[in-house]
N, C-alpha and C. Protein backbone atom coordinates (compact mmCIF):
# COMPACT_ATOMS: atom_id res chain seq x y z
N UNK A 1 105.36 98.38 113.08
CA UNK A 1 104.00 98.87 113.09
C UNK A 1 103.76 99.63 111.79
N UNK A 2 102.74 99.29 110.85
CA UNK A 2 102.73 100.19 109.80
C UNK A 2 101.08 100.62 109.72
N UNK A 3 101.01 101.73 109.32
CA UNK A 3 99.84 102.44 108.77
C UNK A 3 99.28 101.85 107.44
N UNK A 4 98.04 101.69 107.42
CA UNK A 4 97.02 101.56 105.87
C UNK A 4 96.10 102.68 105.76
N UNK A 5 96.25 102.76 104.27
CA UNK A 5 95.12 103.64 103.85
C UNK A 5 93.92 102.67 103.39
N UNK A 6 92.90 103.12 104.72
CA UNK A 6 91.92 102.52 105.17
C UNK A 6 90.54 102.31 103.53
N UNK A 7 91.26 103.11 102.88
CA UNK A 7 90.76 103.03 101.37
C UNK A 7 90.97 101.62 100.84
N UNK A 8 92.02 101.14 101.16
CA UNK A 8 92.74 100.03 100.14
C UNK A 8 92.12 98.54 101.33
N UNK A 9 92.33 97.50 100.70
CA UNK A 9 91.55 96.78 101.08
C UNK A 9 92.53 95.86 102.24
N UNK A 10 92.70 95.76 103.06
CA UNK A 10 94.29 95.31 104.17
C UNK A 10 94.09 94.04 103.68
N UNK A 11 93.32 93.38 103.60
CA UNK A 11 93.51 91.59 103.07
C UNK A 11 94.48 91.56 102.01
N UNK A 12 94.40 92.52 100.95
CA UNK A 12 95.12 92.45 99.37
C UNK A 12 96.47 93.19 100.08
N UNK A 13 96.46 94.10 100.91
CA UNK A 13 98.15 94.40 101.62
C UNK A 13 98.67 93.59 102.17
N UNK A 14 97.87 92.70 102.96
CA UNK A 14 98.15 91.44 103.13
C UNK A 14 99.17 90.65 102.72
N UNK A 15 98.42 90.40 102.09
CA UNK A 15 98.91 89.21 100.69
C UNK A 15 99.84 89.87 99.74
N UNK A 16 100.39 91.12 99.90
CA UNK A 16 101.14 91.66 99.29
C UNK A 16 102.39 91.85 99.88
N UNK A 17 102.36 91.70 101.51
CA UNK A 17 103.44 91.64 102.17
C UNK A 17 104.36 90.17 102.32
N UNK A 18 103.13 89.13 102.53
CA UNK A 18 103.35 87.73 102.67
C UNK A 18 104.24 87.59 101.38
N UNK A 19 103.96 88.03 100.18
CA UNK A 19 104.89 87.44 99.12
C UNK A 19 106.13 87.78 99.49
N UNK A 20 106.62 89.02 100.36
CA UNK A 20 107.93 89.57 100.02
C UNK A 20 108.59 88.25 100.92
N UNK A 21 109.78 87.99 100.73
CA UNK A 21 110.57 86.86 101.66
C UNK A 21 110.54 86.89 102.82
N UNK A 22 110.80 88.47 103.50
CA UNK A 22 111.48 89.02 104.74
C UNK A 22 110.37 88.76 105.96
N UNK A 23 108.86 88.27 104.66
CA UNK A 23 107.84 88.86 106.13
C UNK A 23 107.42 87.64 106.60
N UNK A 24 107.83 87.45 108.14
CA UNK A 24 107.12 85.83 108.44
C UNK A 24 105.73 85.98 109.20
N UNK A 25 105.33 87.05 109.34
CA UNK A 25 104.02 87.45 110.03
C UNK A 25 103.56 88.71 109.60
N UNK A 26 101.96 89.04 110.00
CA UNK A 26 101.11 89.97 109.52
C UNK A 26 99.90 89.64 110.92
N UNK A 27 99.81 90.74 111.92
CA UNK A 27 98.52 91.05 112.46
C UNK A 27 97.91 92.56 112.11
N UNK A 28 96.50 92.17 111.87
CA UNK A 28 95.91 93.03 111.77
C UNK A 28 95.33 93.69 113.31
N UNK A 29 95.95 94.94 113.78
CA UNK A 29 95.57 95.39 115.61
C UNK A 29 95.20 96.40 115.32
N UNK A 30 94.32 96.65 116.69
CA UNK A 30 93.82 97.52 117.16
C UNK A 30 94.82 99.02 117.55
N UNK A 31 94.28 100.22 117.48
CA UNK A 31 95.32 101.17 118.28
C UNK A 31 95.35 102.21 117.14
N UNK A 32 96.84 102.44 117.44
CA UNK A 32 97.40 103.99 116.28
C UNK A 32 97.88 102.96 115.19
N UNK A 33 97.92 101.91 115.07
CA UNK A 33 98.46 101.14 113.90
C UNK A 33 97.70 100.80 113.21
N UNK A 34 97.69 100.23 112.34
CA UNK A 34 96.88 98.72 111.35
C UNK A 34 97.02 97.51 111.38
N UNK A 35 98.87 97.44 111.34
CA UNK A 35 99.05 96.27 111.28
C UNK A 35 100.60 95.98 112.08
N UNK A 36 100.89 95.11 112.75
CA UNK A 36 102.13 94.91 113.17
C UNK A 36 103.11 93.47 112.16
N UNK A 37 103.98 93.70 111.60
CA UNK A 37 104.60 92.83 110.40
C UNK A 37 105.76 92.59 111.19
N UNK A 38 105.95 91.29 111.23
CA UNK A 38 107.01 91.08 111.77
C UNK A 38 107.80 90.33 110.95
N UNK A 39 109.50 90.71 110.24
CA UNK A 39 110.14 90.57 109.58
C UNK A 39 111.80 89.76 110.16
N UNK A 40 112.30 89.28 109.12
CA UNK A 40 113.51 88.46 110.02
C UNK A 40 114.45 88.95 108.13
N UNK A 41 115.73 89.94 108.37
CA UNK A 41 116.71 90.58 108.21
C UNK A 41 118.15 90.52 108.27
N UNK A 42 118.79 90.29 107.55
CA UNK A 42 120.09 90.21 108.00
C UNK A 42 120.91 91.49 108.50
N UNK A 43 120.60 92.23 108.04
CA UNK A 43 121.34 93.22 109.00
C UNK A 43 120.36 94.31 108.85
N UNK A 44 121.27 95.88 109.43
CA UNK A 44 120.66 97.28 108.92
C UNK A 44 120.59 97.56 107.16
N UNK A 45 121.67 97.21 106.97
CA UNK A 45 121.52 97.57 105.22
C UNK A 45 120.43 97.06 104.81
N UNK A 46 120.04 95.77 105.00
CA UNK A 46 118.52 95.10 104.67
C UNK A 46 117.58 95.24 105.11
N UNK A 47 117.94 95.63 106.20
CA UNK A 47 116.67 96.35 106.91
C UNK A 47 116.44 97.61 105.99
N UNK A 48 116.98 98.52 105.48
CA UNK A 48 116.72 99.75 105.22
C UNK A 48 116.22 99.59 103.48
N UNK A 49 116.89 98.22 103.29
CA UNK A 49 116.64 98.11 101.62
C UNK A 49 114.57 97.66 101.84
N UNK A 50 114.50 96.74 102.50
CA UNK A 50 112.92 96.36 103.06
C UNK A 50 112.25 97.81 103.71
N UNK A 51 112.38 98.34 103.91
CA UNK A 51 111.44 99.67 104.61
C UNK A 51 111.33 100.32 103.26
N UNK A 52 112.99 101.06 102.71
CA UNK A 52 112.54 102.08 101.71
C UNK A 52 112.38 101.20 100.16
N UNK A 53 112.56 100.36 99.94
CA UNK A 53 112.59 99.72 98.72
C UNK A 53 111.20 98.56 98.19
N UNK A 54 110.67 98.53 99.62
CA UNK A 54 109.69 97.22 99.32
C UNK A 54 108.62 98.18 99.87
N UNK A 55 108.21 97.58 101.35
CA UNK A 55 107.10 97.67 102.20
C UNK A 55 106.64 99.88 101.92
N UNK A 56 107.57 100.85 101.82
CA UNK A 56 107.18 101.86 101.17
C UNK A 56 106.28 102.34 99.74
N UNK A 57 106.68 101.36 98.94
CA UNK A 57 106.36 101.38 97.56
C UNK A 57 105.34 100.45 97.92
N UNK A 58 104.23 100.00 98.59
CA UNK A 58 103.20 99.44 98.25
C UNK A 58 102.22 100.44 98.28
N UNK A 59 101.04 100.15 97.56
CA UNK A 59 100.08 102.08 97.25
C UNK A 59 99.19 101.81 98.31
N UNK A 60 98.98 100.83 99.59
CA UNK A 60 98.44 101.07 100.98
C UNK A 60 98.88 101.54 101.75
N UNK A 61 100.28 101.51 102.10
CA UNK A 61 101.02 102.11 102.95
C UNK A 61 101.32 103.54 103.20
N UNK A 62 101.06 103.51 104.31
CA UNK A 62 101.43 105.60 104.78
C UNK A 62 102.61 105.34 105.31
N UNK A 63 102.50 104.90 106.79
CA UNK A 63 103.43 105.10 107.58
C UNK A 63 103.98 104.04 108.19
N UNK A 64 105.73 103.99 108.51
CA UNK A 64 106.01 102.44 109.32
C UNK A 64 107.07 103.09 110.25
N UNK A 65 106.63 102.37 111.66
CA UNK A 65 107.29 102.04 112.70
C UNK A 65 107.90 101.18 113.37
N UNK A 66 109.75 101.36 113.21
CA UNK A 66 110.09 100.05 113.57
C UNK A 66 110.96 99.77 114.81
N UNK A 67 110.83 98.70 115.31
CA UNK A 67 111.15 98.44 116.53
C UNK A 67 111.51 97.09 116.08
N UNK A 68 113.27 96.95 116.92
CA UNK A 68 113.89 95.70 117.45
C UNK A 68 114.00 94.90 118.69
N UNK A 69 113.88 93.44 118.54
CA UNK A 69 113.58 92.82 119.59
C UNK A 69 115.07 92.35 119.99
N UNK A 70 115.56 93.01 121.66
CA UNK A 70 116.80 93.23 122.11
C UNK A 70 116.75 91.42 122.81
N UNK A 71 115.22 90.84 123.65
CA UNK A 71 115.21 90.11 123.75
C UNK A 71 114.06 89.63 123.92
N UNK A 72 113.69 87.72 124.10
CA UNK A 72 112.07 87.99 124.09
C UNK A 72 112.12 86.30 125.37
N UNK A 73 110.82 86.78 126.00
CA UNK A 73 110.50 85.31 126.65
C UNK A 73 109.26 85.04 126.51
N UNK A 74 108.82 83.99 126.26
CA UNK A 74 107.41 82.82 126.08
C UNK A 74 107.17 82.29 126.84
N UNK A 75 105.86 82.66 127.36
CA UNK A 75 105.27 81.85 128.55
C UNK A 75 104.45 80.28 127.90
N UNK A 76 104.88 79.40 128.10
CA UNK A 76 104.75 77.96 127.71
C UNK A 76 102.76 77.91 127.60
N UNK A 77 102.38 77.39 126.38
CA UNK A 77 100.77 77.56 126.39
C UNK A 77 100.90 76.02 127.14
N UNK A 78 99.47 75.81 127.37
CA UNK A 78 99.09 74.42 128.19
C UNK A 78 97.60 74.85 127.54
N UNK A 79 97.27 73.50 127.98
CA UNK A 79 95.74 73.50 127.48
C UNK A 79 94.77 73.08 128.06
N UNK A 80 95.23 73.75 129.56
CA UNK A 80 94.52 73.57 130.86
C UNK A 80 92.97 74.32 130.57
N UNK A 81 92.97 75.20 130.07
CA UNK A 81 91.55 76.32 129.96
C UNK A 81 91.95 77.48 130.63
N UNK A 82 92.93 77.75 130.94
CA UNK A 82 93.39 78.79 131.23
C UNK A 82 94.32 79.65 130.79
């Protein structure tokens, strides 16, 4: 979950995150956040090199909150209309 300074334009943070390798997604949400970035890492060391080395040093960014996925399940879409 990371914070924008609502000054800077989130489309151009955007597109500033998409370049880095690590990031395979970007939503822009509703809430205490801005944006939720979802990143794929090889470990903690890289993880920590991507927080303080990249996604910190962009001049939109305030604040980031991160959370690991221990496990995940997908409910199958259909295209019933429902």
């Amino acid at each position: 979950h990371v914070s924008v300074d609502q000054q800077q334009d989130f489309d151009e943070f955007a597109a500033q995150l998409l370049a880095m390798d690590e990031v395979v997604e970007i939503f822009n949400v509703t809430g205490e956040f801005d944006a939720l970035v979802r990143i794929w890492v090889r470990d903690f060391r890289h993880l920590r090199e991507f927080l303080y080395g990249k996604i910190s040093e962009l001049p939109a960014h305030q604040n980031t909150v991160s959370s690991m996925v221990l496990a995940n399940q997908v409910k199958p879409l259909t295209l019933s209309g429902r």
